[in-house]
PDB file of N, CA and C in Angstrom:
ATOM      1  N   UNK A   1      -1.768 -11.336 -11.636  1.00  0.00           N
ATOM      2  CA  UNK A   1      -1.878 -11.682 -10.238  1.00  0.00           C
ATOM      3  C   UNK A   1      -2.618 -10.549  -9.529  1.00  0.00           C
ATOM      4  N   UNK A   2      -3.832 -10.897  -8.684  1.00  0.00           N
ATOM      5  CA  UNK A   2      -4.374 -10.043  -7.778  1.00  0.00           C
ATOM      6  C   UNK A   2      -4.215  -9.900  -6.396  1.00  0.00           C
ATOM      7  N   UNK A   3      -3.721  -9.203  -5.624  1.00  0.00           N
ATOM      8  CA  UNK A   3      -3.791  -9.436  -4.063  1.00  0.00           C
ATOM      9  C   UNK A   3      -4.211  -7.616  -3.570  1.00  0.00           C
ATOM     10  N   UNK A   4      -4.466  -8.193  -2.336  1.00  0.00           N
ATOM     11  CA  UNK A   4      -4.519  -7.053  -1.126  1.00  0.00           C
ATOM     12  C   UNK A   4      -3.453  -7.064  -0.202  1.00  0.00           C
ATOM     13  N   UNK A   5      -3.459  -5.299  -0.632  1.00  0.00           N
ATOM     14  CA  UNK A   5      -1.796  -4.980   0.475  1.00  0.00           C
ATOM     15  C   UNK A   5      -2.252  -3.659   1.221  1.00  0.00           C
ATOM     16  N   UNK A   6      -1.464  -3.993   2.503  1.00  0.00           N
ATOM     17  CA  UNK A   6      -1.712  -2.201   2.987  1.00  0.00           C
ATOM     18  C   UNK A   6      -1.219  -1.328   3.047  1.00  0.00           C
ATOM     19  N   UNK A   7      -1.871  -0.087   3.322  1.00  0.00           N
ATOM     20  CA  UNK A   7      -0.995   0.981   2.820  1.00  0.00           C
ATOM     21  C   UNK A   7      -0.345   1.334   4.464  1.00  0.00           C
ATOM     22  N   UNK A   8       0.518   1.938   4.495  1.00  0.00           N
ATOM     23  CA  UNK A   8       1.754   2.096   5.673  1.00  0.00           C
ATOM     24  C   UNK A   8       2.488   3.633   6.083  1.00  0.00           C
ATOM     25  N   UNK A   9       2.395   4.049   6.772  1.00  0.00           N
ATOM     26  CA  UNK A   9       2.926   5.264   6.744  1.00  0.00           C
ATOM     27  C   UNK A   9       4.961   5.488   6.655  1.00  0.00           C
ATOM     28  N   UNK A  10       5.362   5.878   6.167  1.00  0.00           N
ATOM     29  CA  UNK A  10       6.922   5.915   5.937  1.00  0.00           C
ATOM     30  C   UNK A  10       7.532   7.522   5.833  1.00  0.00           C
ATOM     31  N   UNK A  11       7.511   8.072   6.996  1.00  0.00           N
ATOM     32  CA  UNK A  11       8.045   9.875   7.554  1.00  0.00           C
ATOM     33  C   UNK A  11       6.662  10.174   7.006  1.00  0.00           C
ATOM     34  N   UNK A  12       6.623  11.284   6.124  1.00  0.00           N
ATOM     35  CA  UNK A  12       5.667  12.026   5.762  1.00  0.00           C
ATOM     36  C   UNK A  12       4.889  11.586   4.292  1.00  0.00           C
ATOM     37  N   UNK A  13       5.211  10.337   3.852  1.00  0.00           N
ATOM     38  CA  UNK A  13       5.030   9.459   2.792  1.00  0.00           C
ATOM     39  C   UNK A  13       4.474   8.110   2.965  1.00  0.00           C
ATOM     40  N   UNK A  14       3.181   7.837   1.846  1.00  0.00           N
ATOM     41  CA  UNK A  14       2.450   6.406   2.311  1.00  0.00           C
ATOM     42  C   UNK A  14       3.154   5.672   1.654  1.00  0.00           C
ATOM     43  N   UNK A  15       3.337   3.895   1.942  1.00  0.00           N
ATOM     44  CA  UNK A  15       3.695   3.284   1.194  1.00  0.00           C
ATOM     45  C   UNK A  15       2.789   1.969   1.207  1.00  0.00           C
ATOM     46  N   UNK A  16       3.600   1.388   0.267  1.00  0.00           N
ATOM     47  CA  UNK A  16       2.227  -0.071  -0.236  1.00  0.00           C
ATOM     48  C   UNK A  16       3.546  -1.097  -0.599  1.00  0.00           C
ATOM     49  N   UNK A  17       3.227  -1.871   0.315  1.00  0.00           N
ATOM     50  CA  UNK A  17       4.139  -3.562   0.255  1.00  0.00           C
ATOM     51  C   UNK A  17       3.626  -4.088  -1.044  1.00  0.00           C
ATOM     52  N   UNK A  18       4.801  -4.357  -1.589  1.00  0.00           N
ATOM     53  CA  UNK A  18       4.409  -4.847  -3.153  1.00  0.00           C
ATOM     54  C   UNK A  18       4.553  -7.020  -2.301  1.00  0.00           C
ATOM     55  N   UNK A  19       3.895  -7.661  -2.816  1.00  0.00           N
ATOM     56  CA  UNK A  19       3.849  -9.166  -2.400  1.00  0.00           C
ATOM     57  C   UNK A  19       4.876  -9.845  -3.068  1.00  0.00           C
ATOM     58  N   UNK A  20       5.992 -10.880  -2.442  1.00  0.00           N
ATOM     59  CA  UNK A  20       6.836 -10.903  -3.123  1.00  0.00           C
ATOM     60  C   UNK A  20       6.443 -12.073  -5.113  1.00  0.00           C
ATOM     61  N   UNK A  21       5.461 -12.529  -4.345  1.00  0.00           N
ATOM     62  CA  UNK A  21       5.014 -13.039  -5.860  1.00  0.00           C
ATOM     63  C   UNK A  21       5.098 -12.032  -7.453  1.00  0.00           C
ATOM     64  N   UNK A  22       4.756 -11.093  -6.870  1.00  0.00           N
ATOM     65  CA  UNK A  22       4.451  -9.918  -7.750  1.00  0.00           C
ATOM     66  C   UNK A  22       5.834  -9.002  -7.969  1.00  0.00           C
ATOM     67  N   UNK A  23       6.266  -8.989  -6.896  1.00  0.00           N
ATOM     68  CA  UNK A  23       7.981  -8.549  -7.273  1.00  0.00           C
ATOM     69  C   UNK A  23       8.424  -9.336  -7.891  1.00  0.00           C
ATOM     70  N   UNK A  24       8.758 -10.909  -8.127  1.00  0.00           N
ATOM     71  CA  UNK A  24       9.068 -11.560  -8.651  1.00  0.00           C
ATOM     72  C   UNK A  24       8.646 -11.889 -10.080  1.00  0.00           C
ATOM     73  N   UNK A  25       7.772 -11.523 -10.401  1.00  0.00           N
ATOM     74  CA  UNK A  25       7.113 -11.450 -11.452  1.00  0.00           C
ATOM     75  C   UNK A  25       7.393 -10.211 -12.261  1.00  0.00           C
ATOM     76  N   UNK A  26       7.430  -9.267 -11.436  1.00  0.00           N
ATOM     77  CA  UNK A  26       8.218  -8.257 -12.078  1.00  0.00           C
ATOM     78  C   UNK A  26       9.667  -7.882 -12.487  1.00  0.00           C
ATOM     79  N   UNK A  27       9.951  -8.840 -11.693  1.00  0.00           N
ATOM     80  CA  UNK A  27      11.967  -8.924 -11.700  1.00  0.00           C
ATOM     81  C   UNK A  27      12.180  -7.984 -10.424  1.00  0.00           C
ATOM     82  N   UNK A  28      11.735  -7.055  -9.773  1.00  0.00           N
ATOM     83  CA  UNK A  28      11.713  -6.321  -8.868  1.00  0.00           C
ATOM     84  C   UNK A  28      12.651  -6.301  -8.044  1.00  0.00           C
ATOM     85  N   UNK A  29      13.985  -5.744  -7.485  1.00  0.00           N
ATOM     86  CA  UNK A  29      14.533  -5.691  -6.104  1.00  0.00           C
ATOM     87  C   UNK A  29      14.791  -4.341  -5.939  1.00  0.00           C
ATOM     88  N   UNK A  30      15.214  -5.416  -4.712  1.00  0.00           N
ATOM     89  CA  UNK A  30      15.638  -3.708  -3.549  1.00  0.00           C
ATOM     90  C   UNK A  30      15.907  -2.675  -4.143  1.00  0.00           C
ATOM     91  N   UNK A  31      16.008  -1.367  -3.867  1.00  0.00           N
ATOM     92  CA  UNK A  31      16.730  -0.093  -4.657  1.00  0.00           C
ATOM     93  C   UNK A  31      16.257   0.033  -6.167  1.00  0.00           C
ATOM     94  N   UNK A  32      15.901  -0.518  -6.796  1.00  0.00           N
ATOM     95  CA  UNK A  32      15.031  -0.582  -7.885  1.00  0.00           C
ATOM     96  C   UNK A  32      14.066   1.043  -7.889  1.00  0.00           C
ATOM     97  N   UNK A  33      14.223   1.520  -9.080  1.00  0.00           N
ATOM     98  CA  UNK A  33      13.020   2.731  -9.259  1.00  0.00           C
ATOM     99  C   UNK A  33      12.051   2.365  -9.939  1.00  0.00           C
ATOM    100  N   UNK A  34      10.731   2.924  -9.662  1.00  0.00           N
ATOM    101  CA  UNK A  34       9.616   2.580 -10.724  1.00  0.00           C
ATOM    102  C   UNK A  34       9.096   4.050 -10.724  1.00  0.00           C
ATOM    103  N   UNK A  35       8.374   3.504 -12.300  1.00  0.00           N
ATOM    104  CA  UNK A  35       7.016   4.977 -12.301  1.00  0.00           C
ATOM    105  C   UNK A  35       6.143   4.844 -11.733  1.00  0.00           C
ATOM    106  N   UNK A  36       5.415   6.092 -10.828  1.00  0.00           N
ATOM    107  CA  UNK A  36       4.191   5.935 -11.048  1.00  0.00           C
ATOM    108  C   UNK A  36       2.952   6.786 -11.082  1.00  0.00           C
ATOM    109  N   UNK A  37       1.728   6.277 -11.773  1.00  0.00           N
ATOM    110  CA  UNK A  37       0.935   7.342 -12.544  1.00  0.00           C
ATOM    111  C   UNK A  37      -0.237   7.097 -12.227  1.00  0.00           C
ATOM    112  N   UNK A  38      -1.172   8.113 -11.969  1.00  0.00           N
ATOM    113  CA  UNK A  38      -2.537   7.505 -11.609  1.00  0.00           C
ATOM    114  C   UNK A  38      -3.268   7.169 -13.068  1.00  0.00           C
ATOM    115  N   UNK A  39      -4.058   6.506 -12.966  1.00  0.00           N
ATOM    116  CA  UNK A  39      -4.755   5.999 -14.028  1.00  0.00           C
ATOM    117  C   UNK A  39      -6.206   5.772 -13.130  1.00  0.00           C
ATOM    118  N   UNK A  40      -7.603   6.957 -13.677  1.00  0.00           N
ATOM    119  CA  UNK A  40      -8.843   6.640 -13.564  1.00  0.00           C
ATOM    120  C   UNK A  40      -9.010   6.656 -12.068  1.00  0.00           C
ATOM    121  N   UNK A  41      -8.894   5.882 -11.225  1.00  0.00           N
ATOM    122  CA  UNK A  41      -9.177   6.092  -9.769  1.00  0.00           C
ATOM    123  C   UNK A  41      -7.844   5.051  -9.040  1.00  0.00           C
ATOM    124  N   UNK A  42      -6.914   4.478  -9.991  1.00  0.00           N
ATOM    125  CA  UNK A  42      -6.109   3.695  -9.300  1.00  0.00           C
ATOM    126  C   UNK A  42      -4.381   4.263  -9.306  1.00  0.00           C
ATOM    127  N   UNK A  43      -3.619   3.560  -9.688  1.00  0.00           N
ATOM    128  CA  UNK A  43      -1.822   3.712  -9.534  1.00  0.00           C
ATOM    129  C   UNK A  43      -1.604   2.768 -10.602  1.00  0.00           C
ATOM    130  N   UNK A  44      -0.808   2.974 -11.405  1.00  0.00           N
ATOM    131  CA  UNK A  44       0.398   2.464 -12.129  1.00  0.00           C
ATOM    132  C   UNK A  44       1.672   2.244 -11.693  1.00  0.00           C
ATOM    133  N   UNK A  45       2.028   1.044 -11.548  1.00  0.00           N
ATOM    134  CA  UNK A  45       3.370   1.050 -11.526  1.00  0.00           C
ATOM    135  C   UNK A  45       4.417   0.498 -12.956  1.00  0.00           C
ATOM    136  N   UNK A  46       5.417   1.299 -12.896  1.00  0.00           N
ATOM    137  CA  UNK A  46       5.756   0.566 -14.244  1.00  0.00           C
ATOM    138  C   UNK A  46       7.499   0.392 -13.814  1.00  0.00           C
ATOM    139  N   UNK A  47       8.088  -0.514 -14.328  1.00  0.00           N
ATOM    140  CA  UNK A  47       9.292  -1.013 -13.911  1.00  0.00           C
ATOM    141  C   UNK A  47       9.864  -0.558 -15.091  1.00  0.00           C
ATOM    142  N   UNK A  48      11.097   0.478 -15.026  1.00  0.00           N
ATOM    143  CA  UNK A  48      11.419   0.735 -16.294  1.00  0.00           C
ATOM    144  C   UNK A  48      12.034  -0.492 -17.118  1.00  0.00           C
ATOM    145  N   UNK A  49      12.571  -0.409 -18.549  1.00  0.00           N
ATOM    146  CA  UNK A  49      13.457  -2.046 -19.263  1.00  0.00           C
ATOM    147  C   UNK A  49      15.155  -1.892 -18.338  1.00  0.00           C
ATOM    148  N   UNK A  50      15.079  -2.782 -17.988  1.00  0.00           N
ATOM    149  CA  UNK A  50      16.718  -3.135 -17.791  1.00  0.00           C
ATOM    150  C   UNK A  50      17.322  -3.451 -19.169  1.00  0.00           C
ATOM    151  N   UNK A  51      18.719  -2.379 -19.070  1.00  0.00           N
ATOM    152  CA  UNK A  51      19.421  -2.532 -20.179  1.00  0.00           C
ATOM    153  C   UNK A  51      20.385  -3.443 -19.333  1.00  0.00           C
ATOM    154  N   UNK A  52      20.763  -4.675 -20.462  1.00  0.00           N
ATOM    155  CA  UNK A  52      21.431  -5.952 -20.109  1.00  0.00           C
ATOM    156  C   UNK A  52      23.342  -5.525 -20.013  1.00  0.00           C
ATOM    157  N   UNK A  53      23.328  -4.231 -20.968  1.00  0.00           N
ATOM    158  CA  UNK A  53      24.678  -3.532 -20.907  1.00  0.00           C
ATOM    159  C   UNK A  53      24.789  -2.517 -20.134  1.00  0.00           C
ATOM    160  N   UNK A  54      24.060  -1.949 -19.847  1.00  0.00           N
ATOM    161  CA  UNK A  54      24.062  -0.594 -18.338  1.00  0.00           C
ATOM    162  C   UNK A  54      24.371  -1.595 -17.586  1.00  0.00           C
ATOM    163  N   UNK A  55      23.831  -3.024 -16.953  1.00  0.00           N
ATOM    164  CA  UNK A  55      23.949  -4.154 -15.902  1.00  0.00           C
ATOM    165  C   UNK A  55      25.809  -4.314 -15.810  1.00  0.00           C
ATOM    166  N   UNK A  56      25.976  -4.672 -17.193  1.00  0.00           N
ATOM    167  CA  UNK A  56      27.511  -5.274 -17.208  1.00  0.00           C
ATOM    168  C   UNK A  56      28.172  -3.960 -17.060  1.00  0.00           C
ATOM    169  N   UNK A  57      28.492  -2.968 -17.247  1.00  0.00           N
ATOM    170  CA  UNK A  57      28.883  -1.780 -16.997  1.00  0.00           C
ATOM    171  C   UNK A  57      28.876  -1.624 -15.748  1.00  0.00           C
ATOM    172  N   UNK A  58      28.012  -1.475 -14.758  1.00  0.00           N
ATOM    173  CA  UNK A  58      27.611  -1.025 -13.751  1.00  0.00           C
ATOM    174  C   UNK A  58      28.521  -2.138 -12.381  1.00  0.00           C
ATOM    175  N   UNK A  59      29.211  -2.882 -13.278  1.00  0.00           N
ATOM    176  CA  UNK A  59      29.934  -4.302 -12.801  1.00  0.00           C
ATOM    177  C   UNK A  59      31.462  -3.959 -12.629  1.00  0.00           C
ATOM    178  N   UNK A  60      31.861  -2.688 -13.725  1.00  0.00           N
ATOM    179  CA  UNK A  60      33.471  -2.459 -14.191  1.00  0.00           C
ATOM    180  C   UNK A  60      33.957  -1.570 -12.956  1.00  0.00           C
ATOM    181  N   UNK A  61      35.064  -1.950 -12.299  1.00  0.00           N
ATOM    182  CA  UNK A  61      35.239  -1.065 -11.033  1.00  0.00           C
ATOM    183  C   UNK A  61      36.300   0.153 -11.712  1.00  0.00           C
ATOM    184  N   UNK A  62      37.211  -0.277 -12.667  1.00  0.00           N
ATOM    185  CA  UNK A  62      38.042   0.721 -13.087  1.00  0.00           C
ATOM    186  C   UNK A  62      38.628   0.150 -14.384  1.00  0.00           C
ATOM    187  N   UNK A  63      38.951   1.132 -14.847  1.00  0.00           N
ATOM    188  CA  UNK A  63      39.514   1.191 -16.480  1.00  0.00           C
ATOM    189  C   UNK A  63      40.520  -0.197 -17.193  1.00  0.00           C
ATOM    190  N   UNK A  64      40.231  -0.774 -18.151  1.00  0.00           N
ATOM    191  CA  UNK A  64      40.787  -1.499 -18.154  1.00  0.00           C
ATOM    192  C   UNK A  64      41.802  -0.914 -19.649  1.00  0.00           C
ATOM    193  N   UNK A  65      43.336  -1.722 -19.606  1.00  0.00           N
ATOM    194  CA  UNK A  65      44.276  -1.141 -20.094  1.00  0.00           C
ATOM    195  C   UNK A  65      43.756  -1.183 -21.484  1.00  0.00           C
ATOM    196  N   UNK A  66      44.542  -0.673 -22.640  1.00  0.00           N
ATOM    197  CA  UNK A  66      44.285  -0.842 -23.758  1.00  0.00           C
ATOM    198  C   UNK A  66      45.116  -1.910 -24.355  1.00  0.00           C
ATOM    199  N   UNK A  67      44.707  -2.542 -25.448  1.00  0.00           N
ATOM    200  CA  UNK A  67      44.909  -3.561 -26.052  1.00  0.00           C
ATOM    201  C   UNK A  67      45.876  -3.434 -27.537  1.00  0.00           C
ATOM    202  N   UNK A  68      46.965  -2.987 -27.892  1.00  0.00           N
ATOM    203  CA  UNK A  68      47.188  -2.776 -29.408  1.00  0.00           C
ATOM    204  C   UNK A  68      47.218  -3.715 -29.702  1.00  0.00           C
ATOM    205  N   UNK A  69      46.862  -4.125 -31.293  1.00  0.00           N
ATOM    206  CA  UNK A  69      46.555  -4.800 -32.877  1.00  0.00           C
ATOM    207  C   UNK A  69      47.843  -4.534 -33.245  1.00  0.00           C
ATOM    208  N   UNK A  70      48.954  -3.799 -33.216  1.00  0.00           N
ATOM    209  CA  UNK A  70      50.252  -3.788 -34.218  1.00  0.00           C
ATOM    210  C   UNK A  70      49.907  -2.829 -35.121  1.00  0.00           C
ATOM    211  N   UNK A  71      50.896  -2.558 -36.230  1.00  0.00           N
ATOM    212  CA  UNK A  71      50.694  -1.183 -37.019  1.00  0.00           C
ATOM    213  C   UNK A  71      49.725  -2.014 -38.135  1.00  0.00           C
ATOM    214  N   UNK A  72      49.337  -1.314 -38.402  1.00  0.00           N
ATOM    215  CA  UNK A  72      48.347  -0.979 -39.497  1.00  0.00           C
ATOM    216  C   UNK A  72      48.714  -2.041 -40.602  1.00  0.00           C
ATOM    217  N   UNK A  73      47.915  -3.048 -41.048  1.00  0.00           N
ATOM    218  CA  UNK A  73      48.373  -3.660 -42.561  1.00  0.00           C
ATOM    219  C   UNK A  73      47.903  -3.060 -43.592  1.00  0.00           C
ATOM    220  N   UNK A  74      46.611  -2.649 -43.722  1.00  0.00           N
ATOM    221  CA  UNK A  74      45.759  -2.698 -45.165  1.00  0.00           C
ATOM    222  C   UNK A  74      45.169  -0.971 -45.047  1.00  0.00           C
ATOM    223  N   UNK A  75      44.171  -0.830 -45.426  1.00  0.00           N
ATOM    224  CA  UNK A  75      43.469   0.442 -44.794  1.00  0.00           C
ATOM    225  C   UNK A  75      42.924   1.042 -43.967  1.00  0.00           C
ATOM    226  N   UNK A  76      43.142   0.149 -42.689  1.00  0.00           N
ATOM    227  CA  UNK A  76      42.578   0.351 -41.524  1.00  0.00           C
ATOM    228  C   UNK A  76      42.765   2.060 -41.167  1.00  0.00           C
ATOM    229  N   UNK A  77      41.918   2.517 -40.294  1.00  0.00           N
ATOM    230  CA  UNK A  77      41.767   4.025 -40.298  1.00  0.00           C
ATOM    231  C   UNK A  77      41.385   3.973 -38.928  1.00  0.00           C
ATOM    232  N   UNK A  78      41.962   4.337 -37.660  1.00  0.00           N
ATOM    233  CA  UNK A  78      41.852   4.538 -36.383  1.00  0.00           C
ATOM    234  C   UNK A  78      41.439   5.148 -35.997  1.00  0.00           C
ATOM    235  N   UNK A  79      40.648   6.753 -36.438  1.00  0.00           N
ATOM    236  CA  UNK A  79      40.343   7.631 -36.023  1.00  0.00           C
ATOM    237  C   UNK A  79      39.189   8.240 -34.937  1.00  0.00           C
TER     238      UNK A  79
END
């Protein structure tokens, strides 16, 4: 996807409206970090991988109890 966006002033920092087509395409939201790198005369942006288990983690508000199995039958080794 190609478009034109402008660049914006934000305190002492420029910024550039990403289009939401292109966020979307990227998976992109709010609070989200990206890289970015110049390349030749332009910008890179790169969306790091979402880990699908950092996600579910990031979900757990507090510890959940432990679960015992009963004593030991065979060779099980707990350590």
């Amino acid at each position: 996807m190609e478009t034109e966006s402008k660049i914006a002033r934000y305190g002492n920092s420029l910024t550039v409206r990403l289009p939401v087509g292109i966020a979307r395409e990227l998976d992109l939201r709010d609070g989200d970090r990206v890289m970015l790198r110049t390349v030749g005369d332009g910008v890179m942006i790169e969306r790091p991988k979402r880990s699908r288990l950092a996600a579910r983690l990031a979900t757990v508000h507090e510890r959940e109890l432990e679960v015992g199995a009963g004593r030991a039958v065979g060779a099980e080794s707990l350590e």
